[in-house]
PDB file of N, CA and C in Angstrom:
ATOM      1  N   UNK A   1       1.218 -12.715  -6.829  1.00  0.00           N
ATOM      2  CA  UNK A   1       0.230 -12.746  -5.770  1.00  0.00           C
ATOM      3  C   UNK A   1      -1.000 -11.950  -6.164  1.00  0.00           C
ATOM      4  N   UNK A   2      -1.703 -12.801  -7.277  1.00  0.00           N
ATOM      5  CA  UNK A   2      -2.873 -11.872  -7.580  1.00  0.00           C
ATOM      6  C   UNK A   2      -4.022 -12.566  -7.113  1.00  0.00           C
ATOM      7  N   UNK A   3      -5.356 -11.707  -6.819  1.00  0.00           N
ATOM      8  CA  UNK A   3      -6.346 -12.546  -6.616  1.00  0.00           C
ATOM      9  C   UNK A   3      -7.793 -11.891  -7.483  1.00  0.00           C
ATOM     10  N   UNK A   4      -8.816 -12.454  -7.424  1.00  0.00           N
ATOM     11  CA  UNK A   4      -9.894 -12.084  -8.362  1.00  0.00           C
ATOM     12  C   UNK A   4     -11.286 -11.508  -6.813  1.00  0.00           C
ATOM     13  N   UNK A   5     -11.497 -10.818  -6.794  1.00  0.00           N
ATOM     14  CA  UNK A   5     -12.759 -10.460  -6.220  1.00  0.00           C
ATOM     15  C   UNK A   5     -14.119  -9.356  -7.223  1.00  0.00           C
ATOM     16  N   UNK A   6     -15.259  -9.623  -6.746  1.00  0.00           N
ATOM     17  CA  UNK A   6     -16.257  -9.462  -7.775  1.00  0.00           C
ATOM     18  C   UNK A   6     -15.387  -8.905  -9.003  1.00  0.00           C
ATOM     19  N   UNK A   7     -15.465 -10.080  -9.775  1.00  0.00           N
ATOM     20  CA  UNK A   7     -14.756  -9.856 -11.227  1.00  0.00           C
ATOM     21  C   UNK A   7     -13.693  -9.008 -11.031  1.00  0.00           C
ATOM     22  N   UNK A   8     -13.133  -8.825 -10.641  1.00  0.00           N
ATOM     23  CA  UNK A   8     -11.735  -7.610 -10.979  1.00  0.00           C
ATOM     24  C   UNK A   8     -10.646  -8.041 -10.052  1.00  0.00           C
ATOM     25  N   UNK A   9      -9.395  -8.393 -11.175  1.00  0.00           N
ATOM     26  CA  UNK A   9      -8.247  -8.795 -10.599  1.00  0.00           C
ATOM     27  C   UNK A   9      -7.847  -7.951  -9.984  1.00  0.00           C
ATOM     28  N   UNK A  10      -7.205  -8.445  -8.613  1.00  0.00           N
ATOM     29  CA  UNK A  10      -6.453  -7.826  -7.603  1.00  0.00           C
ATOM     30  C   UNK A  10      -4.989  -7.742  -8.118  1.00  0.00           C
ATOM     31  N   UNK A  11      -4.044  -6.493  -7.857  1.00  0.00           N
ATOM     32  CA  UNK A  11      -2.558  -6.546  -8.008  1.00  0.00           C
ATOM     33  C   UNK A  11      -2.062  -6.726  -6.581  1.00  0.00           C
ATOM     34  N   UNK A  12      -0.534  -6.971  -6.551  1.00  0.00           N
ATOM     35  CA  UNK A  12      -0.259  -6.915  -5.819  1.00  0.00           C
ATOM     36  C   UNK A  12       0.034  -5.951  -4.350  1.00  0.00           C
ATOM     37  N   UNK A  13       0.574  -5.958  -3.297  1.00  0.00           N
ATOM     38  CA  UNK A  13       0.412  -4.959  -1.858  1.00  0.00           C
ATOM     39  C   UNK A  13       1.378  -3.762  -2.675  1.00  0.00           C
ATOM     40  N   UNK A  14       2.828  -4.361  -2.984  1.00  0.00           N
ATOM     41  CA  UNK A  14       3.881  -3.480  -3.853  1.00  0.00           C
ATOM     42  C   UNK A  14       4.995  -4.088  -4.973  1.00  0.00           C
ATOM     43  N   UNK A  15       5.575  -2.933  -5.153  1.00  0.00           N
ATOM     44  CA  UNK A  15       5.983  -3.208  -6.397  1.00  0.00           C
ATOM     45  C   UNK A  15       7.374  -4.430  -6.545  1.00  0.00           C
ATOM     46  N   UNK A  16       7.400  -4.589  -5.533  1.00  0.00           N
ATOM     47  CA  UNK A  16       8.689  -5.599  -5.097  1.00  0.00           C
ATOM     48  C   UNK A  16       9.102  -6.524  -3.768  1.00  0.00           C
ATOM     49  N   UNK A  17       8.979  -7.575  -3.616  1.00  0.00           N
ATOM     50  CA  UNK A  17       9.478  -8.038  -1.895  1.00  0.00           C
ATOM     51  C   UNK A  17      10.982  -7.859  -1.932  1.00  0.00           C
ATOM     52  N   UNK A  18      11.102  -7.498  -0.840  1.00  0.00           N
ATOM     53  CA  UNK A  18      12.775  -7.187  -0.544  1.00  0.00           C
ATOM     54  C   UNK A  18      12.887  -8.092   0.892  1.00  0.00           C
ATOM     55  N   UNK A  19      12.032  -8.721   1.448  1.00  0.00           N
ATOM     56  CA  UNK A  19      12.773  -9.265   2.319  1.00  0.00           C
ATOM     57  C   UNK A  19      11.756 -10.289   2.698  1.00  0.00           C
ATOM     58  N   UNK A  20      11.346 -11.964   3.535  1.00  0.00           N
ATOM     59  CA  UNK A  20      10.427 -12.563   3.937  1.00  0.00           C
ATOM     60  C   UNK A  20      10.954 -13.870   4.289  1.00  0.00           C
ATOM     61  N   UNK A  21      10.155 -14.256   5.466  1.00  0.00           N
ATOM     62  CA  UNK A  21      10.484 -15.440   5.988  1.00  0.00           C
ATOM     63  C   UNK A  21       9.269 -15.795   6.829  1.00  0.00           C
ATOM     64  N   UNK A  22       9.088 -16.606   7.365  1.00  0.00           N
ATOM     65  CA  UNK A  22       7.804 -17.697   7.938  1.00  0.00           C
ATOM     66  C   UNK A  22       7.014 -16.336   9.083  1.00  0.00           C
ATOM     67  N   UNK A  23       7.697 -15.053   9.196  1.00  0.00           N
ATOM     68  CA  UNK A  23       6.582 -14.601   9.860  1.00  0.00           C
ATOM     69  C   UNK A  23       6.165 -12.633   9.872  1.00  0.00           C
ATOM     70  N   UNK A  24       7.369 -12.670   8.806  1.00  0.00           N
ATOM     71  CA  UNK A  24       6.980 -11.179   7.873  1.00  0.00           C
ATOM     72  C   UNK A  24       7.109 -11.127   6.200  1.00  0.00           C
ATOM     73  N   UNK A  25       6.507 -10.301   6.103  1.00  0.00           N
ATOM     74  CA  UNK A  25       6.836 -10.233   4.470  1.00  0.00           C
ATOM     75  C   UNK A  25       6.921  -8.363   4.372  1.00  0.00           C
ATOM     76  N   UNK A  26       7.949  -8.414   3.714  1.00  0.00           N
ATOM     77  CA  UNK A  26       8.429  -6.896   3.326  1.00  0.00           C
ATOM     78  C   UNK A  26       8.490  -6.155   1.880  1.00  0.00           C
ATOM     79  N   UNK A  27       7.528  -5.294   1.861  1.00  0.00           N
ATOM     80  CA  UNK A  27       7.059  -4.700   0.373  1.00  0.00           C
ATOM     81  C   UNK A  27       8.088  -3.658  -0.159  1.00  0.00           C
ATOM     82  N   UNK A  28       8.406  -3.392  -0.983  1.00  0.00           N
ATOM     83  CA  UNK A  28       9.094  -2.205  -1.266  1.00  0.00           C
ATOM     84  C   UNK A  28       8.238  -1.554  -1.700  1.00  0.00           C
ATOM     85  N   UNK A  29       7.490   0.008  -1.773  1.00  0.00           N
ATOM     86  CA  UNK A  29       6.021   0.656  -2.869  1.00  0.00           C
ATOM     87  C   UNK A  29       7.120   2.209  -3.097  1.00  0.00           C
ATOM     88  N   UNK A  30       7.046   2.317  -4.757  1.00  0.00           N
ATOM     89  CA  UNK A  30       7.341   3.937  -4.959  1.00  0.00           C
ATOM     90  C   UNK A  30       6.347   4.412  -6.218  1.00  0.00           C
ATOM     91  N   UNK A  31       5.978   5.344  -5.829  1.00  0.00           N
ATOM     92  CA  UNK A  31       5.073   5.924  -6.220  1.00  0.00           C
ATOM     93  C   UNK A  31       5.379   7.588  -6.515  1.00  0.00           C
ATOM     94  N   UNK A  32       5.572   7.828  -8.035  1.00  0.00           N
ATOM     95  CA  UNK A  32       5.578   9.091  -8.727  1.00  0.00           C
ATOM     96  C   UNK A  32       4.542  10.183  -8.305  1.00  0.00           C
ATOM     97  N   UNK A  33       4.745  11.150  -8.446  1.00  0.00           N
ATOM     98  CA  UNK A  33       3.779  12.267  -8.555  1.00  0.00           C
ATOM     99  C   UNK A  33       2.884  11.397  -9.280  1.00  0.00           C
ATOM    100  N   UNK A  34       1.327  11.434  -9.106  1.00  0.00           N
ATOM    101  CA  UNK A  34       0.137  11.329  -9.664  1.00  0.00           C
ATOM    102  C   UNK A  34       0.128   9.639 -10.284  1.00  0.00           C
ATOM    103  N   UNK A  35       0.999   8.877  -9.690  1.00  0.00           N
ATOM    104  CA  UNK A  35       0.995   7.667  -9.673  1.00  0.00           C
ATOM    105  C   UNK A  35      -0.029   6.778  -9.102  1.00  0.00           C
ATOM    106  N   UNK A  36      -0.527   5.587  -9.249  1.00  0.00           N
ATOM    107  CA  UNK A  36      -1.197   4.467  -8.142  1.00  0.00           C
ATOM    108  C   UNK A  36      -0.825   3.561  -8.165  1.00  0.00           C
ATOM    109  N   UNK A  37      -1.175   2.673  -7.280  1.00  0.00           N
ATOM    110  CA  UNK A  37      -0.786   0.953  -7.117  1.00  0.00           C
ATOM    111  C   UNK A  37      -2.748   0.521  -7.675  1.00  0.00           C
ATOM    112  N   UNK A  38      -2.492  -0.389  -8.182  1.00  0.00           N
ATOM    113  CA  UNK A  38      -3.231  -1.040  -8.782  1.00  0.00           C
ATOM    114  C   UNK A  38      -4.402  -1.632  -7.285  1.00  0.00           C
ATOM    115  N   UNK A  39      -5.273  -1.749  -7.914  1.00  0.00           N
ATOM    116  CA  UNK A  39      -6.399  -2.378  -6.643  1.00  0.00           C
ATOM    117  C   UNK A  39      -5.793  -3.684  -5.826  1.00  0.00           C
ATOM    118  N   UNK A  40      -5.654  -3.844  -4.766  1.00  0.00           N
ATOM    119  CA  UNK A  40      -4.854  -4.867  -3.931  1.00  0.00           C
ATOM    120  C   UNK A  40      -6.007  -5.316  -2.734  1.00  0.00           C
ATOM    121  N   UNK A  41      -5.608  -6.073  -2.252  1.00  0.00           N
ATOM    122  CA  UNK A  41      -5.821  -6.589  -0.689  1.00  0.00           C
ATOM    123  C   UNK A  41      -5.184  -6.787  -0.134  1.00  0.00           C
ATOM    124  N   UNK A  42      -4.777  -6.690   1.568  1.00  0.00           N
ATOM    125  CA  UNK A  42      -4.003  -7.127   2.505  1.00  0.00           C
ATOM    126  C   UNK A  42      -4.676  -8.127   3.207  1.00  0.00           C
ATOM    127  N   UNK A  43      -3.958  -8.927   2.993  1.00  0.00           N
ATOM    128  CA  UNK A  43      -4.703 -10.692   3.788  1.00  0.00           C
ATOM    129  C   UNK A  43      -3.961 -10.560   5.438  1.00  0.00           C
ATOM    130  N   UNK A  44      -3.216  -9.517   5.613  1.00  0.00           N
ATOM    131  CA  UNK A  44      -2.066 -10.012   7.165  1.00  0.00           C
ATOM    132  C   UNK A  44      -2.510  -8.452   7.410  1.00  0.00           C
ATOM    133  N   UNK A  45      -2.240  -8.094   8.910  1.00  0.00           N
ATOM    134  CA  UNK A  45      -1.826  -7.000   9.503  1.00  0.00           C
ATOM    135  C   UNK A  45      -0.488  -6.335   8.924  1.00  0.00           C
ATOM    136  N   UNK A  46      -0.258  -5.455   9.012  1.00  0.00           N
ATOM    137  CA  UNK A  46       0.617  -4.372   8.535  1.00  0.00           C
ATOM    138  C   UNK A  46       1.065  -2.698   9.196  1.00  0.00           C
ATOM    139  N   UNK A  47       2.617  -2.767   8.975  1.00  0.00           N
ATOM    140  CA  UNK A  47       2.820  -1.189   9.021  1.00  0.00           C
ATOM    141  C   UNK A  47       3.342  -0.792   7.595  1.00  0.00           C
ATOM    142  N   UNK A  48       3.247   0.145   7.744  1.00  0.00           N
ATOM    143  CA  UNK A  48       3.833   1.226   6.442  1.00  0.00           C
ATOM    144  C   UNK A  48       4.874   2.035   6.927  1.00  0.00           C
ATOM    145  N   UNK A  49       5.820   1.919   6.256  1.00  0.00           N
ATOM    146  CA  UNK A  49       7.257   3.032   6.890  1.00  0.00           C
ATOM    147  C   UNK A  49       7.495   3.874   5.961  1.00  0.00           C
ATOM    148  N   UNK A  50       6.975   4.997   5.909  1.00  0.00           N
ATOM    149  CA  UNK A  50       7.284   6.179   4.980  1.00  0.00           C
ATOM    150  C   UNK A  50       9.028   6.531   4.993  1.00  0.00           C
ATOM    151  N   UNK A  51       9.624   5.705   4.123  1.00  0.00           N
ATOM    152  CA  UNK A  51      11.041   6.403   3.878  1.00  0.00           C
ATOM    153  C   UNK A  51      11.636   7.810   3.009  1.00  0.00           C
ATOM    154  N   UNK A  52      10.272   8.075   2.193  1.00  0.00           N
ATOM    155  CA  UNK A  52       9.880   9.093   1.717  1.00  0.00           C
ATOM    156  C   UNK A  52       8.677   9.841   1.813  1.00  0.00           C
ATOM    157  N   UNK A  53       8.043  10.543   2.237  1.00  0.00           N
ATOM    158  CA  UNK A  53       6.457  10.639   2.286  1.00  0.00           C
ATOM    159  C   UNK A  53       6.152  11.394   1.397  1.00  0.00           C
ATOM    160  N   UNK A  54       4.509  11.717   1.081  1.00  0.00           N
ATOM    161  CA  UNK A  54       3.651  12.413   0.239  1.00  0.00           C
ATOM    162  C   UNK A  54       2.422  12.187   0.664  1.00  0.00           C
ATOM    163  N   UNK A  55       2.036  13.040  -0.512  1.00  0.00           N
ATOM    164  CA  UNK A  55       0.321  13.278   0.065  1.00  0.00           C
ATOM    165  C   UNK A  55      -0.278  12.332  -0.405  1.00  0.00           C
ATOM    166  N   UNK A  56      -0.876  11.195   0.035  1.00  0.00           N
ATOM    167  CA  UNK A  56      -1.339  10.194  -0.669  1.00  0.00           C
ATOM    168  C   UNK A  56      -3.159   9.917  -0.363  1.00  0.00           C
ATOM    169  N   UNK A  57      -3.816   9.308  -1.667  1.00  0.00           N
ATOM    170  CA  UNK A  57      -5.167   9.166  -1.409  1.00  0.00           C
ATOM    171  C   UNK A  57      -5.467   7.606  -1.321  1.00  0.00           C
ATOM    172  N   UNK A  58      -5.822   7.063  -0.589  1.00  0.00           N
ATOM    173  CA  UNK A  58      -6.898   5.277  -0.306  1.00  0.00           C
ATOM    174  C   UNK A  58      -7.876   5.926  -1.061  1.00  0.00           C
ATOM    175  N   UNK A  59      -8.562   4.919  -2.198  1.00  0.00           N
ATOM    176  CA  UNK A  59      -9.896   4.522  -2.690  1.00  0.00           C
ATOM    177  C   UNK A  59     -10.143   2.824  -2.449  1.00  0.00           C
ATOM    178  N   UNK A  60     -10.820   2.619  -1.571  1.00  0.00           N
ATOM    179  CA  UNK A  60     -11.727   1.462  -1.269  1.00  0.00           C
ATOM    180  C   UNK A  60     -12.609   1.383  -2.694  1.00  0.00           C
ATOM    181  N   UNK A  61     -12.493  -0.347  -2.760  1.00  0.00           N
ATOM    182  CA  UNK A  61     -13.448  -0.452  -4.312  1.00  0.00           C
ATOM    183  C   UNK A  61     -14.783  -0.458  -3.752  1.00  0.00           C
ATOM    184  N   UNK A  62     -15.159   0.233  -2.812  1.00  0.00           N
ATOM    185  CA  UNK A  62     -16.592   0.592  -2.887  1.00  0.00           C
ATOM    186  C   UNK A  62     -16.823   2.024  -2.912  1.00  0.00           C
ATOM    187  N   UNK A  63     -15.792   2.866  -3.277  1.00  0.00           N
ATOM    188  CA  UNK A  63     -15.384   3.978  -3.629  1.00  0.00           C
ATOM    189  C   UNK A  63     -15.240   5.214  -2.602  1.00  0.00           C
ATOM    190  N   UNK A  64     -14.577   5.043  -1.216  1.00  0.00           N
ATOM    191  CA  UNK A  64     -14.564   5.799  -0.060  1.00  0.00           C
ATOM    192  C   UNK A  64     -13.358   6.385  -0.472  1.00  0.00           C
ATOM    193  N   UNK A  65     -13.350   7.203  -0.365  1.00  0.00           N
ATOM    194  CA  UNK A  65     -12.171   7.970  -0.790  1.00  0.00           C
ATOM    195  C   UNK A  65     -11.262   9.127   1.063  1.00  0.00           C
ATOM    196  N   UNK A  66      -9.954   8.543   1.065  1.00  0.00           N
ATOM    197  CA  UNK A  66      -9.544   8.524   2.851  1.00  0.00           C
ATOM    198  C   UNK A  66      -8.319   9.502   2.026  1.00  0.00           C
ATOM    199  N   UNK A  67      -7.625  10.446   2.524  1.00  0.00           N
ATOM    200  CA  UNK A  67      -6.603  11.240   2.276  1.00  0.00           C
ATOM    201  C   UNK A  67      -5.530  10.583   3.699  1.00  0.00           C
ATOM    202  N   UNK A  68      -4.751  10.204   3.014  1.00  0.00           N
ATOM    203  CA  UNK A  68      -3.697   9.480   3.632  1.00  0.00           C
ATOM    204  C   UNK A  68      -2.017  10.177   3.670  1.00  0.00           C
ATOM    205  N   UNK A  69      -2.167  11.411   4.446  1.00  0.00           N
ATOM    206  CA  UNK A  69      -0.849  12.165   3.971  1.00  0.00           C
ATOM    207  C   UNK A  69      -0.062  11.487   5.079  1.00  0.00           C
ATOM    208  N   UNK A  70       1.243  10.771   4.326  1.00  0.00           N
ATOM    209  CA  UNK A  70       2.202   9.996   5.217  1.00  0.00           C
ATOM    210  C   UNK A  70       3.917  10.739   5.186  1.00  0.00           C
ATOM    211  N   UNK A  71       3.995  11.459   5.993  1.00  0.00           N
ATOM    212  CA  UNK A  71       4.835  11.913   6.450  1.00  0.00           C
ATOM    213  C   UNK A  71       6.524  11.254   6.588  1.00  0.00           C
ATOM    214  N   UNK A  72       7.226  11.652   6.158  1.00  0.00           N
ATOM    215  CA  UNK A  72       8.681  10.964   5.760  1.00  0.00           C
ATOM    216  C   UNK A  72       9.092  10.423   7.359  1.00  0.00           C
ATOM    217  N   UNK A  73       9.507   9.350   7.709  1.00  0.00           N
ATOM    218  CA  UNK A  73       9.569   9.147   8.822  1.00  0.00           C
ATOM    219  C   UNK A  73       8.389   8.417   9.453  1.00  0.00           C
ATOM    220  N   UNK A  74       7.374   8.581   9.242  1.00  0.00           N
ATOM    221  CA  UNK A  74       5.760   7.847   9.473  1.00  0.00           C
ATOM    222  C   UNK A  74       5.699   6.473   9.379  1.00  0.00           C
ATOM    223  N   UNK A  75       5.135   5.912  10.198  1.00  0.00           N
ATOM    224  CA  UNK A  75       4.546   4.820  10.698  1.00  0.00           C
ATOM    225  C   UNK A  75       3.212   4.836  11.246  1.00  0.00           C
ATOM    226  N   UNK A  76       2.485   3.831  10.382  1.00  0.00           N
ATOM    227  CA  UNK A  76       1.202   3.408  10.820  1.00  0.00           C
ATOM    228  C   UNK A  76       0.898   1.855  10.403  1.00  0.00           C
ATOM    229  N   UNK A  77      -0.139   1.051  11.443  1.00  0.00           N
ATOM    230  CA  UNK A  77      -0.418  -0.050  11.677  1.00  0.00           C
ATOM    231  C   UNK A  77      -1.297  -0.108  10.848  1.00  0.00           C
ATOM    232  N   UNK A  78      -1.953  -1.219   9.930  1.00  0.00           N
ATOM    233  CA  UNK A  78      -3.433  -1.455   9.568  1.00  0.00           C
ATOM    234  C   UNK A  78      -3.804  -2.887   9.640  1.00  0.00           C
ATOM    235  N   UNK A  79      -5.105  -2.859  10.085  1.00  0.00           N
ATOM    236  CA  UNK A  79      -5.745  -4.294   9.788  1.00  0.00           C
ATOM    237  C   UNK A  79      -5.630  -4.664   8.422  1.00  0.00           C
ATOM    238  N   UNK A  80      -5.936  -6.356   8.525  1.00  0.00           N
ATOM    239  CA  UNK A  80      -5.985  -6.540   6.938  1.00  0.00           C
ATOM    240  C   UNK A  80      -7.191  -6.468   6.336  1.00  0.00           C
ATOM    241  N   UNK A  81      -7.740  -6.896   5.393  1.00  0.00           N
ATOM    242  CA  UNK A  81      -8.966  -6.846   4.392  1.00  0.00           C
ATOM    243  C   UNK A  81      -9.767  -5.946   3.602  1.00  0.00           C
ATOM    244  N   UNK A  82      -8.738  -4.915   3.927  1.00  0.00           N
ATOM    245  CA  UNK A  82      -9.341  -3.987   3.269  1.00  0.00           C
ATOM    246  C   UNK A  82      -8.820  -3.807   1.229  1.00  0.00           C
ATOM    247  N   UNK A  83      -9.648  -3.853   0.458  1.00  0.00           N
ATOM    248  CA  UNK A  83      -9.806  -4.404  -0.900  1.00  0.00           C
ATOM    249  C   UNK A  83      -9.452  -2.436  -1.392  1.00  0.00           C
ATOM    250  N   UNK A  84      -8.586  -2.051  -1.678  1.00  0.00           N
ATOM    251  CA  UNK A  84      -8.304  -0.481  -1.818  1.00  0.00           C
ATOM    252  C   UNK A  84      -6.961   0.028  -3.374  1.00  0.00           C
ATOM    253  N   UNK A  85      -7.035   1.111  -3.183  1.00  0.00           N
ATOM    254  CA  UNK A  85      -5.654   1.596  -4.401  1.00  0.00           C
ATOM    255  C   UNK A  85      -4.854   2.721  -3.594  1.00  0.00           C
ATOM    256  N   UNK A  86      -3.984   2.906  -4.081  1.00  0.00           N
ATOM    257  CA  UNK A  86      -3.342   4.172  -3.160  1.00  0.00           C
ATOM    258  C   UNK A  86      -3.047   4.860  -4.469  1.00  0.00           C
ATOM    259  N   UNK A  87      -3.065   6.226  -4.317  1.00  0.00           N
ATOM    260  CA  UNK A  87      -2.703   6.867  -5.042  1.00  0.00           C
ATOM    261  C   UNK A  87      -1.447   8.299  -4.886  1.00  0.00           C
ATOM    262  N   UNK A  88      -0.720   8.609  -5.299  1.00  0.00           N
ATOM    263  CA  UNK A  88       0.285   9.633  -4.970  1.00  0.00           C
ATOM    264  C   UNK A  88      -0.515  10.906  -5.410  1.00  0.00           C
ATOM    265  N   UNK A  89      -0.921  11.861  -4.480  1.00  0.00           N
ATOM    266  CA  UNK A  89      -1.480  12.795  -5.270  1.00  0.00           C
ATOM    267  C   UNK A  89      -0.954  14.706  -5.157  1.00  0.00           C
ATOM    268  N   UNK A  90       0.736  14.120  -4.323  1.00  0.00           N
ATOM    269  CA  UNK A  90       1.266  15.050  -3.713  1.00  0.00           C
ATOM    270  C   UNK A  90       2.278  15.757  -4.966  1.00  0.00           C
ATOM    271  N   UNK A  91       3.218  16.187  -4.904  1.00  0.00           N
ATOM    272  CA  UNK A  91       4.548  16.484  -5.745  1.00  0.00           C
ATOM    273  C   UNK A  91       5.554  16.218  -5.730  1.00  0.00           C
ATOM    274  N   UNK A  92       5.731  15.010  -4.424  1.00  0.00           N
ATOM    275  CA  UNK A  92       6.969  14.077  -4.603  1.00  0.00           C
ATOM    276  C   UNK A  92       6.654  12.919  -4.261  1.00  0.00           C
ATOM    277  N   UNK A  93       7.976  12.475  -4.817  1.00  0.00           N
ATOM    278  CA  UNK A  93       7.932  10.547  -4.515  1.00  0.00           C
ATOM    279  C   UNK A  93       7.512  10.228  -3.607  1.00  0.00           C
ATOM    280  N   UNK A  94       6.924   9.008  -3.637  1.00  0.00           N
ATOM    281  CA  UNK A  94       6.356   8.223  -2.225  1.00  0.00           C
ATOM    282  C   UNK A  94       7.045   7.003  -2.406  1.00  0.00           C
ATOM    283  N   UNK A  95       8.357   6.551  -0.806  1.00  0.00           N
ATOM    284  CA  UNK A  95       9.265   5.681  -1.124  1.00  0.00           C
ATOM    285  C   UNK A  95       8.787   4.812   0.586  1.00  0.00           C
ATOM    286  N   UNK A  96       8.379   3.706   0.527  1.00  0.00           N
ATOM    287  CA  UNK A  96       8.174   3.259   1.559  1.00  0.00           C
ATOM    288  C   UNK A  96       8.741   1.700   1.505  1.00  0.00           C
ATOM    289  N   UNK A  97       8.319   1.336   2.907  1.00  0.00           N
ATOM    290  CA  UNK A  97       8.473  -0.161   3.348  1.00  0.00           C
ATOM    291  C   UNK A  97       7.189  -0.621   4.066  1.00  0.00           C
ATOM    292  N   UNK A  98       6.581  -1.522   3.668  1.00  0.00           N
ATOM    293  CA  UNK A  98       5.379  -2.089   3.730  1.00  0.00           C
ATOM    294  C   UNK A  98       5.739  -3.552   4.553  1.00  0.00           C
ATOM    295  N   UNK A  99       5.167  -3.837   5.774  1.00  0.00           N
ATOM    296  CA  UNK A  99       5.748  -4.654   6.245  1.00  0.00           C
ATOM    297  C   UNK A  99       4.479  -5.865   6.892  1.00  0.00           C
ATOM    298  N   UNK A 100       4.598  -7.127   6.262  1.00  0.00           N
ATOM    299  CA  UNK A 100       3.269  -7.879   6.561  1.00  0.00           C
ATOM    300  C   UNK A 100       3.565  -9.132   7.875  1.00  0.00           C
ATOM    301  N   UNK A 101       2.787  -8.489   8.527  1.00  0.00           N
ATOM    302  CA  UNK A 101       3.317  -9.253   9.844  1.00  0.00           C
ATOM    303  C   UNK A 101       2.247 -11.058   9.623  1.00  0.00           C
ATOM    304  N   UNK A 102       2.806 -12.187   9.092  1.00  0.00           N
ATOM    305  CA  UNK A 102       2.304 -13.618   8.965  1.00  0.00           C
ATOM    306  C   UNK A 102       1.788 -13.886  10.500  1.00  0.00           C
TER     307      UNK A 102
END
């Protein structure tokens, strides 16, 4: 699920689907100390389920930089379209469930 915007391939939301059918799609994302996910887009609405949390940073590719500390247990909603990277910038794993509501 890659896509191309101004010249630069998009990766995928995460590193694995673990679950999907005609009206969710479910990400698996883990992320090392000082790790990132590659530049992505979300085309659907979404939550994030911190099954592990850390201190994590959003860079928007127009370079906004959002401190995103997601808390083990955490849940949050997002719109889609936003063109971004996440980065781990805490001292432990970041183990979540990414969940794309179709």
């Amino acid at each position: 699920m890659t896509d191309v915007i101004e010249g630069t391939e998009l990766g995928p939301v995460g590193q694995e689907i673990v679950y999907e059918n005609d009206r969710v799609r479910v990400w698996h994302i883990r992320l090392e100390p000082g790790e990132r996910q590659p530049l992505h887009r979300h085309d659907h609405p979404y939550l994030v389920v911190a099954i592990q949390g850390a201190k994590n940073v959003v860079q928007t590719i127009d370079g906004t930089r959002i401190d995103a500390d997601e808390p083990t247990g955490g849940v949050v909603y997002r719109d889609p379209g936003a063109v971004h990277m996440l980065t781990n910038v805490g001292d432990t794993t970041y183990l979540a469930r990414l969940v794309e509501l179709k």
